[in-house]
PDB file of N, CA and C in Angstrom:
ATOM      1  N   UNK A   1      15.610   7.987  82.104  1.00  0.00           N
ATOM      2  CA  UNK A   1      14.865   7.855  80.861  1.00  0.00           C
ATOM      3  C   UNK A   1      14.673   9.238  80.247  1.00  0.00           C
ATOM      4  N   UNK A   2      14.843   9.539  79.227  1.00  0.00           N
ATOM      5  CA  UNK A   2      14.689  10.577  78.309  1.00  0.00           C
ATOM      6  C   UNK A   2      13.229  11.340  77.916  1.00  0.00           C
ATOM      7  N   UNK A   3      13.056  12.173  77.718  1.00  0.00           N
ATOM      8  CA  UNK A   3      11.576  12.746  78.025  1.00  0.00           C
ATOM      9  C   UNK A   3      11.436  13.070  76.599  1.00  0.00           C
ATOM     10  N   UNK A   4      10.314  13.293  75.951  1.00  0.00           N
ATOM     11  CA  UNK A   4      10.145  13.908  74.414  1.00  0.00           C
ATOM     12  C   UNK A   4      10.715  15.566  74.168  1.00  0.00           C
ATOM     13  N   UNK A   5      10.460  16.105  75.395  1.00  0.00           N
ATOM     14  CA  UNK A   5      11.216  17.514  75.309  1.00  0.00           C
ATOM     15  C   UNK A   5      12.934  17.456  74.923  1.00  0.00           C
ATOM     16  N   UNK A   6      13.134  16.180  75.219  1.00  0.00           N
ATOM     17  CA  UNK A   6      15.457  16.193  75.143  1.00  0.00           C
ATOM     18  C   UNK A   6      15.192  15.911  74.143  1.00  0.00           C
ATOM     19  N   UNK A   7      14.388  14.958  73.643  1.00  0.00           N
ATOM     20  CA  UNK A   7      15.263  14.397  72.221  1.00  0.00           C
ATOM     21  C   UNK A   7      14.184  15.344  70.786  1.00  0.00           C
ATOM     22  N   UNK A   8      13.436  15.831  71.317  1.00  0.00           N
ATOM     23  CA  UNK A   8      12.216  16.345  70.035  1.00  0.00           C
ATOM     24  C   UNK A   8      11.316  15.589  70.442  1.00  0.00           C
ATOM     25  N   UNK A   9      10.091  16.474  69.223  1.00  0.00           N
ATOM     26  CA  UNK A   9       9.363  15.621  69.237  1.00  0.00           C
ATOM     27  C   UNK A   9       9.481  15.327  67.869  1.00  0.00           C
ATOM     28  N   UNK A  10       8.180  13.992  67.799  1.00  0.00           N
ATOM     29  CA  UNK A  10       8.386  12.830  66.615  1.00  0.00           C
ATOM     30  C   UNK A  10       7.203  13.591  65.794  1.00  0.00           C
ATOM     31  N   UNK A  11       7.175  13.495  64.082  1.00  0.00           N
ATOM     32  CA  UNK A  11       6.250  13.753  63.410  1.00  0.00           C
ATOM     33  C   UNK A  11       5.617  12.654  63.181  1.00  0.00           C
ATOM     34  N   UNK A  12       4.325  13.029  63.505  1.00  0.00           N
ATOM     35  CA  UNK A  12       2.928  11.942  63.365  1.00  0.00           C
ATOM     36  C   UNK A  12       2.022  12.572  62.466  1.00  0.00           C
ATOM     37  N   UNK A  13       1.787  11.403  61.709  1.00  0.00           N
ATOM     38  CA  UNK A  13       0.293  11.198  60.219  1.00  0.00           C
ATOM     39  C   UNK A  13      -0.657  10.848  60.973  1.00  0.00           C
ATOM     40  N   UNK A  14      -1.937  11.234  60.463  1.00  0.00           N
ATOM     41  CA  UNK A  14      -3.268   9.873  59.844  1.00  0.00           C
ATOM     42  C   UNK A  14      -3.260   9.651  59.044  1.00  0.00           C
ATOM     43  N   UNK A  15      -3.557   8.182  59.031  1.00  0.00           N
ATOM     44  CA  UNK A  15      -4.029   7.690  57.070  1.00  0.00           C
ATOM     45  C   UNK A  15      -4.779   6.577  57.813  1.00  0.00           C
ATOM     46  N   UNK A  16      -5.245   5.732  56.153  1.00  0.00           N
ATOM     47  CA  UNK A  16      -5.706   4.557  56.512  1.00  0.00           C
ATOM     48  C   UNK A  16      -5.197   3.682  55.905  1.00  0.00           C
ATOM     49  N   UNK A  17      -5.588   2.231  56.684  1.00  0.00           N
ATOM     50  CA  UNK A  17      -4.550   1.137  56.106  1.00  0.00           C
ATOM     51  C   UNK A  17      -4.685   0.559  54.426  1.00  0.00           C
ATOM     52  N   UNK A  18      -3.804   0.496  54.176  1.00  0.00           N
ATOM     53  CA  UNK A  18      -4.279  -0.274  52.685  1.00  0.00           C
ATOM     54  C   UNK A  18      -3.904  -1.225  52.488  1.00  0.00           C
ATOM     55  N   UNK A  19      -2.773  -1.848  52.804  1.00  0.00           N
ATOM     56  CA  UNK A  19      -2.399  -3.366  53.122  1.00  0.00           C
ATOM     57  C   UNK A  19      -1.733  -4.213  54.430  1.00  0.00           C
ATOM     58  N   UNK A  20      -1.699  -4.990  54.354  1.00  0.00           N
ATOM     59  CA  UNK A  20      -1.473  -5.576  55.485  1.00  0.00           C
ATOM     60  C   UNK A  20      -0.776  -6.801  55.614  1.00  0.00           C
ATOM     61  N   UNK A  21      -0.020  -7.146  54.263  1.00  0.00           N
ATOM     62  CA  UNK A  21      -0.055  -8.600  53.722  1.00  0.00           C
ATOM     63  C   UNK A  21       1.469  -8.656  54.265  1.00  0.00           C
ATOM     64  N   UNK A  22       1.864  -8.182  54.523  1.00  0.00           N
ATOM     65  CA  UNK A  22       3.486  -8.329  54.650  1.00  0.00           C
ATOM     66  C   UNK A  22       3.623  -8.687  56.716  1.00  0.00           C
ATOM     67  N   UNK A  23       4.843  -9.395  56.672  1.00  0.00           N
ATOM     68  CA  UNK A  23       4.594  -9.723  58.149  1.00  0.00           C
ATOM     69  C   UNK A  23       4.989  -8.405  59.260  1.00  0.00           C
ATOM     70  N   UNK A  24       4.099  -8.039  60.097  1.00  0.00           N
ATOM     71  CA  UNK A  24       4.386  -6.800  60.897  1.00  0.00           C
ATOM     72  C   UNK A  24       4.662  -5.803  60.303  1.00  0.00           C
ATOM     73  N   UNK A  25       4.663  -5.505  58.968  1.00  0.00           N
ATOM     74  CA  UNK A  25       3.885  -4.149  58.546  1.00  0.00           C
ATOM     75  C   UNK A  25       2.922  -3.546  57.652  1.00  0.00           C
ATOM     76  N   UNK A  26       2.741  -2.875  57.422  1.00  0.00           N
ATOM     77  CA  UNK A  26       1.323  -2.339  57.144  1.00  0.00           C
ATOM     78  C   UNK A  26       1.838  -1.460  56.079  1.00  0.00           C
ATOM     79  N   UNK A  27       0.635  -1.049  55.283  1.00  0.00           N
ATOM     80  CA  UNK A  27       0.629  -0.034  54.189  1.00  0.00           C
ATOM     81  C   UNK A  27      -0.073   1.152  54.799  1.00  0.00           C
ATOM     82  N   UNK A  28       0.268   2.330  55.102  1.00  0.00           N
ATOM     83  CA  UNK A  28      -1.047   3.326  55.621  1.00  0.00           C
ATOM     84  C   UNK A  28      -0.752   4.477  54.438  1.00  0.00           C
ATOM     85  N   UNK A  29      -1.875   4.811  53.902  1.00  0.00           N
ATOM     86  CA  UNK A  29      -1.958   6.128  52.757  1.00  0.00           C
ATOM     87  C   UNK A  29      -2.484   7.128  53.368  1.00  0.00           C
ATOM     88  N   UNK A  30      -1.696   8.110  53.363  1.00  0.00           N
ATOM     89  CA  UNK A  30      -1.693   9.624  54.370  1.00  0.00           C
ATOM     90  C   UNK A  30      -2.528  10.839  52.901  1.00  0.00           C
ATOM     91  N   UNK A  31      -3.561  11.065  53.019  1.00  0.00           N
ATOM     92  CA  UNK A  31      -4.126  12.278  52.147  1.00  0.00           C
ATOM     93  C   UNK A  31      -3.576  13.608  52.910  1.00  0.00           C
ATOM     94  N   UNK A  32      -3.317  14.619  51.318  1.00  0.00           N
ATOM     95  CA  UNK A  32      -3.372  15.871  52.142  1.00  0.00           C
ATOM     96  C   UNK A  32      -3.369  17.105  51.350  1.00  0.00           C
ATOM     97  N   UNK A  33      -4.017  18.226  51.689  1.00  0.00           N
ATOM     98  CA  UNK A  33      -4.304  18.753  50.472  1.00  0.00           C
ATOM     99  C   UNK A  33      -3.227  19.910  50.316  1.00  0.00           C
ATOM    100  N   UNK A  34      -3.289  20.301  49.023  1.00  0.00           N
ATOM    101  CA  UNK A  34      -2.152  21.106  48.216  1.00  0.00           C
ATOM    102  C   UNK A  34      -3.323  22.204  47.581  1.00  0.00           C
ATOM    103  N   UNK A  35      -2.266  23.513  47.797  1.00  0.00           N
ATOM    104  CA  UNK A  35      -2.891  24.237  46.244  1.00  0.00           C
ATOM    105  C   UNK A  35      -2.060  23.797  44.795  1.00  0.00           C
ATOM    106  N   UNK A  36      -2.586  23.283  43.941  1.00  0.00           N
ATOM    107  CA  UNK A  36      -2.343  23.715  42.414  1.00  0.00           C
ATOM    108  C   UNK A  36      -1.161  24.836  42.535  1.00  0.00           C
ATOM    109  N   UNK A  37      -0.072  24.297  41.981  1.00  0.00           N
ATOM    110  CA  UNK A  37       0.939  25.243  41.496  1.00  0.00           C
ATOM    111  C   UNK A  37       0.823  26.794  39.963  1.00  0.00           C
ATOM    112  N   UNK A  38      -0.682  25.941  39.288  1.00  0.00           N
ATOM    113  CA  UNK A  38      -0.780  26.738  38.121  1.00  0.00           C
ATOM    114  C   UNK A  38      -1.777  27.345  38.671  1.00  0.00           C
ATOM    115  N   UNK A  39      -2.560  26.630  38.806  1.00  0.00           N
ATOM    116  CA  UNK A  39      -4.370  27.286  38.982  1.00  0.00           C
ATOM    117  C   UNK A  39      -4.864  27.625  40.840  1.00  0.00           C
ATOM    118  N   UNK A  40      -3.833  27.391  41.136  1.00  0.00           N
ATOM    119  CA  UNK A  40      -4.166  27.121  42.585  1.00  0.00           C
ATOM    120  C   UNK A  40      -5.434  26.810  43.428  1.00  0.00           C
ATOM    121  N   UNK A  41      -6.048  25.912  42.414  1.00  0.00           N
ATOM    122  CA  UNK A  41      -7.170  24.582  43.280  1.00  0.00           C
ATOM    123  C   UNK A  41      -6.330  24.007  44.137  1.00  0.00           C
ATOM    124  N   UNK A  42      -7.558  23.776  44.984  1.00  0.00           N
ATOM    125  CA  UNK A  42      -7.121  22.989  46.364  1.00  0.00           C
ATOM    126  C   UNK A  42      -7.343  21.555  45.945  1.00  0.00           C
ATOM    127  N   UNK A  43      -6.593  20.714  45.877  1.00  0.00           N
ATOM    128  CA  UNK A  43      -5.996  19.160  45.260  1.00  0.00           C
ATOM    129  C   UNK A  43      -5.979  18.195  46.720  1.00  0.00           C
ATOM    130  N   UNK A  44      -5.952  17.087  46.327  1.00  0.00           N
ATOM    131  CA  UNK A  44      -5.584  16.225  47.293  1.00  0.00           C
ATOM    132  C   UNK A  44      -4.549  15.406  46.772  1.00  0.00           C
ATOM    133  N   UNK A  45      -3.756  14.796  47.418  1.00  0.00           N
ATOM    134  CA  UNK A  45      -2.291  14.086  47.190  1.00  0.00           C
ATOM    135  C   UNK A  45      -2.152  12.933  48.386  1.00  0.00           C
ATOM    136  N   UNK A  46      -1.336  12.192  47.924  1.00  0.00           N
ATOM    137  CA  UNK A  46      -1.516  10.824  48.495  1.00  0.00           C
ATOM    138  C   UNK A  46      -0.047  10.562  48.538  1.00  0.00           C
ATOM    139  N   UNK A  47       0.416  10.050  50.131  1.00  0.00           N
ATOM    140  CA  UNK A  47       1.293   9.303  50.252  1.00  0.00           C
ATOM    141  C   UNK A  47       1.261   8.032  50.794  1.00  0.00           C
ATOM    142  N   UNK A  48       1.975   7.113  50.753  1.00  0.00           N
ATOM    143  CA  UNK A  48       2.043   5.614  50.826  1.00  0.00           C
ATOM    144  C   UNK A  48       3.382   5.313  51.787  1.00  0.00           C
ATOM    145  N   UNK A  49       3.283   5.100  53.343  1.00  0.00           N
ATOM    146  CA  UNK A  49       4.305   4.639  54.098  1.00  0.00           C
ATOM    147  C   UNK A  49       4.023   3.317  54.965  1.00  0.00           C
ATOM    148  N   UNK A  50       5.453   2.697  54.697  1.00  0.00           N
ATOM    149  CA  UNK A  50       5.618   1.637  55.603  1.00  0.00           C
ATOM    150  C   UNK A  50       5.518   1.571  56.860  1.00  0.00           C
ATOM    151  N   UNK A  51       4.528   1.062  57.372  1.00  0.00           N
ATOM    152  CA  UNK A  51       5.011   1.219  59.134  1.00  0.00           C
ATOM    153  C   UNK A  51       5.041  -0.014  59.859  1.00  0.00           C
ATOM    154  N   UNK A  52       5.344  -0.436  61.286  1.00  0.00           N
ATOM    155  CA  UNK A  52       5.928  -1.250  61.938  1.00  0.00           C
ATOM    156  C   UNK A  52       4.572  -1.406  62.671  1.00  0.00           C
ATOM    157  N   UNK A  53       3.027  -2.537  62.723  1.00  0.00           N
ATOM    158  CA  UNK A  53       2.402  -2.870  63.332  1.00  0.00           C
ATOM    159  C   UNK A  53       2.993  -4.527  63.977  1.00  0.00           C
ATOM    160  N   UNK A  54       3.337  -3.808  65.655  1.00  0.00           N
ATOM    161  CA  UNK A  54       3.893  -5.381  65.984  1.00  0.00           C
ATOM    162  C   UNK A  54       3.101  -6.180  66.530  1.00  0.00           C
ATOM    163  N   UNK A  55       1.785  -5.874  66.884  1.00  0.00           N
ATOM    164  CA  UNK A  55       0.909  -6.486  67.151  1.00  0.00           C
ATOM    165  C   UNK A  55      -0.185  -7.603  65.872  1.00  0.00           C
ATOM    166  N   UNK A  56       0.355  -6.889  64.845  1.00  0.00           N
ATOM    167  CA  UNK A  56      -0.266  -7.462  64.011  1.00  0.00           C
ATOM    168  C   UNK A  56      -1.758  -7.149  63.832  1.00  0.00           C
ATOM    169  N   UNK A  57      -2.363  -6.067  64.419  1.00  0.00           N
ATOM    170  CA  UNK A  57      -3.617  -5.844  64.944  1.00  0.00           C
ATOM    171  C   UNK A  57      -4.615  -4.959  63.527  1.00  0.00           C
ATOM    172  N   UNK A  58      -4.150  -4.267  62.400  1.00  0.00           N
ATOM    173  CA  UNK A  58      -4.337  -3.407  61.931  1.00  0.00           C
ATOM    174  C   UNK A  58      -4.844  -4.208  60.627  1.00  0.00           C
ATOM    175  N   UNK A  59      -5.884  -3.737  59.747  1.00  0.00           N
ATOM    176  CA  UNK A  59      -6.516  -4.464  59.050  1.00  0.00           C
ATOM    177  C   UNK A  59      -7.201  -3.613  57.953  1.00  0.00           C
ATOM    178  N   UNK A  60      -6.611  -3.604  56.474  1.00  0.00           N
ATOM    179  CA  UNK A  60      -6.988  -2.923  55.213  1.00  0.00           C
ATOM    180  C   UNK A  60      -8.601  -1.839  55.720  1.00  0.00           C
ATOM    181  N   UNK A  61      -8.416  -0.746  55.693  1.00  0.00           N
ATOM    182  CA  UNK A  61      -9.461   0.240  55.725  1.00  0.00           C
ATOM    183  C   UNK A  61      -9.838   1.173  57.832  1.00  0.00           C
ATOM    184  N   UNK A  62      -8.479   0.314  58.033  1.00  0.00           N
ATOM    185  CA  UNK A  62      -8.870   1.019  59.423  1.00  0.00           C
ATOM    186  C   UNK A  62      -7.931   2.232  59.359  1.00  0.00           C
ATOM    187  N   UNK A  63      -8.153   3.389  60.010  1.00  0.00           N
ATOM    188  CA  UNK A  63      -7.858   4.865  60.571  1.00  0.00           C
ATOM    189  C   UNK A  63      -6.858   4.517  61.735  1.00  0.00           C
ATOM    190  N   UNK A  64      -5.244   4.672  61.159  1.00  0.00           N
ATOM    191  CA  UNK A  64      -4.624   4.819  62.349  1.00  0.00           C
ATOM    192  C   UNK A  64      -3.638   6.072  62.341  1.00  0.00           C
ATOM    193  N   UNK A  65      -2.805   5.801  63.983  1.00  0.00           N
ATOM    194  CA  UNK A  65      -1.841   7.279  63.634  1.00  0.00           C
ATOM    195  C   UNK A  65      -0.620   6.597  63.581  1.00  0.00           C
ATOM    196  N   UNK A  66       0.508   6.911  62.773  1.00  0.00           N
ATOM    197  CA  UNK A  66       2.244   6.541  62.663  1.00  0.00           C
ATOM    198  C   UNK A  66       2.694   8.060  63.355  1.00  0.00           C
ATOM    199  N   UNK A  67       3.935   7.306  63.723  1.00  0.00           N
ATOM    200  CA  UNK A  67       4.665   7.972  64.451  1.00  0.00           C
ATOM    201  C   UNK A  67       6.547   7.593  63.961  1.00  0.00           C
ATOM    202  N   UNK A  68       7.009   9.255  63.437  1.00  0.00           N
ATOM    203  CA  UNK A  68       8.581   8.643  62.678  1.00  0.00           C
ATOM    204  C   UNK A  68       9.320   7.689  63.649  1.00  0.00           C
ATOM    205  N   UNK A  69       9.797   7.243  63.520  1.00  0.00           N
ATOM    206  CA  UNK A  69      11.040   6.029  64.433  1.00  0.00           C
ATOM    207  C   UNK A  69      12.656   5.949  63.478  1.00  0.00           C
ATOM    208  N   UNK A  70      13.184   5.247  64.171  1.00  0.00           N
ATOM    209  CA  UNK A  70      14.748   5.289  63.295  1.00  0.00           C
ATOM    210  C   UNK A  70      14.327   3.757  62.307  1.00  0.00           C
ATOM    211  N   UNK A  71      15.481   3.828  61.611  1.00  0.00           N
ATOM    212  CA  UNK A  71      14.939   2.750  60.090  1.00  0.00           C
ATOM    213  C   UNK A  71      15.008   1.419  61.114  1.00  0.00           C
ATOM    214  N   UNK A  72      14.012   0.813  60.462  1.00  0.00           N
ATOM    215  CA  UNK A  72      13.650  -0.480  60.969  1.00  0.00           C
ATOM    216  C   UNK A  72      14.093  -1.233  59.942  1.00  0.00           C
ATOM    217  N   UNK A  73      13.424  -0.994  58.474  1.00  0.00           N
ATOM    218  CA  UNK A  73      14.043  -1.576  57.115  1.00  0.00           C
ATOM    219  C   UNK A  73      14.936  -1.033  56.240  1.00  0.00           C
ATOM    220  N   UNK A  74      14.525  -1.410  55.185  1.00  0.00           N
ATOM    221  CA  UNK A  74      14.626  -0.695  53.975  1.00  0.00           C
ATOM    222  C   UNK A  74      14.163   0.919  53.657  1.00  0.00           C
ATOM    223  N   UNK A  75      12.737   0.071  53.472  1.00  0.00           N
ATOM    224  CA  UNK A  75      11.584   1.216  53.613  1.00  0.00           C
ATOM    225  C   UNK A  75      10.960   1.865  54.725  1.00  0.00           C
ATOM    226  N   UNK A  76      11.183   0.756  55.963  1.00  0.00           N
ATOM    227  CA  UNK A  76      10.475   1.112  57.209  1.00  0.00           C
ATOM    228  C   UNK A  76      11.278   2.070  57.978  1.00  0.00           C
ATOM    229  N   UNK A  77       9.933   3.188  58.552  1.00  0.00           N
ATOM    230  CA  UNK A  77      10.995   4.515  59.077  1.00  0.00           C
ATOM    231  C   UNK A  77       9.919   4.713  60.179  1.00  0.00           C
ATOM    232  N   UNK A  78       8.593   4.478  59.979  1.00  0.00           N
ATOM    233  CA  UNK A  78       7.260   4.812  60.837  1.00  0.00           C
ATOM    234  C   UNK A  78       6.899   3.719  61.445  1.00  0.00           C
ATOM    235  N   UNK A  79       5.712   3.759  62.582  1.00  0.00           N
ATOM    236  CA  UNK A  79       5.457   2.856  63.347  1.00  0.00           C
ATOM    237  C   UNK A  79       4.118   3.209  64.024  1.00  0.00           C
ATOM    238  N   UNK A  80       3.050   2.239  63.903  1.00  0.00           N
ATOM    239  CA  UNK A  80       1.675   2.435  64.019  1.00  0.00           C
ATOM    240  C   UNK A  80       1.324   2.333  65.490  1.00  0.00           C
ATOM    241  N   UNK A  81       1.065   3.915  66.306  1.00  0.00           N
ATOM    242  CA  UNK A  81       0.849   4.430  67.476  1.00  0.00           C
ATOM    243  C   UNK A  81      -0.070   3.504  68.098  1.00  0.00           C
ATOM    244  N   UNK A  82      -1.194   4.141  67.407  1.00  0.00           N
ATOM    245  CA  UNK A  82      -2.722   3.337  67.803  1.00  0.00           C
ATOM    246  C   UNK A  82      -3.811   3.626  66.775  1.00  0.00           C
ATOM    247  N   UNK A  83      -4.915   2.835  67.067  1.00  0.00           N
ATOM    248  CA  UNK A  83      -5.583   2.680  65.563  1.00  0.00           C
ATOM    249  C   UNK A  83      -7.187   3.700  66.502  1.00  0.00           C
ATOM    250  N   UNK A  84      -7.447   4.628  65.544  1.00  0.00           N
ATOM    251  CA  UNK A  84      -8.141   5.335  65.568  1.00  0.00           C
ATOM    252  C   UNK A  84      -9.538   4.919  65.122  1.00  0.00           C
ATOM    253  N   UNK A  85      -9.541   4.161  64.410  1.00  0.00           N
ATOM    254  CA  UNK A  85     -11.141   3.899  63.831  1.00  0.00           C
ATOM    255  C   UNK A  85     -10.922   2.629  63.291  1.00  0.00           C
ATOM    256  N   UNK A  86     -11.739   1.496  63.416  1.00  0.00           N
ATOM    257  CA  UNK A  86     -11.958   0.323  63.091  1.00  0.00           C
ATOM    258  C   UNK A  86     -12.108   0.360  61.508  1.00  0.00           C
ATOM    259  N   UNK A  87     -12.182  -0.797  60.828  1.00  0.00           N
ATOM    260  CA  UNK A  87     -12.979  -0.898  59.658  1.00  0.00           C
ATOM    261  C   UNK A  87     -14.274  -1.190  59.458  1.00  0.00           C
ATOM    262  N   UNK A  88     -14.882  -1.060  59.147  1.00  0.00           N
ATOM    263  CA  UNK A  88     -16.682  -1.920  58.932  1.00  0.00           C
ATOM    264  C   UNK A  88     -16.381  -2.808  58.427  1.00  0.00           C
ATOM    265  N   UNK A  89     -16.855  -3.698  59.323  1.00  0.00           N
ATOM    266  CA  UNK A  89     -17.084  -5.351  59.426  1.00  0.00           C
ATOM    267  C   UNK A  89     -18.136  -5.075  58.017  1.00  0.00           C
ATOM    268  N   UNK A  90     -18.067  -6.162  57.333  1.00  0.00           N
ATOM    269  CA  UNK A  90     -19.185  -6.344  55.902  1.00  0.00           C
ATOM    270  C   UNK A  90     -19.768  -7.873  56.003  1.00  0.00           C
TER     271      UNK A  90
END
């Protein structure tokens, strides 16, 4: 079996979930901040990736981590490690 040292290692996000409606995957939106190219304020920026929850376990507003993987889909390239923070129950 292959160790993470032979093959690399994998780049891993946090975000949180934003959808969930699709079967076994998830929406997770990754924040992260930038300076301003003109003014150089510190900005925040938002990305939006597909990932592979096969458990089905992950639920609009919870904190998880993705981890890159080879294409699963179209869009799908990431895959949801483990979920870091629940959502608040309402």
């Amino acid at each position: 079996m292959t160790t993470e040292t032979e093959r690399g290692s994998r780049k891993t996000r946090i975000g949180v979930v934003v959808s969930n409606k699709m079967t076994k995957t998830v929406v997770v939106k990754v924040e992260r901040r930038v300076a301003d190219r003109k003014y150089g304020k510190i900005v925040m920026k938002a990305t939006k990736f597909k990932a592979h929850d096969e458990k089905q376990e992950c639920q609009p507003g919870d904190k998880v981590r993705i981890e890159e993987t080879r294409p699963l889909s179209k869009d799908k390239r990431w895959r949801v490690v483990e979920t870091l923070e629940k959502a608040a129950e309402v």
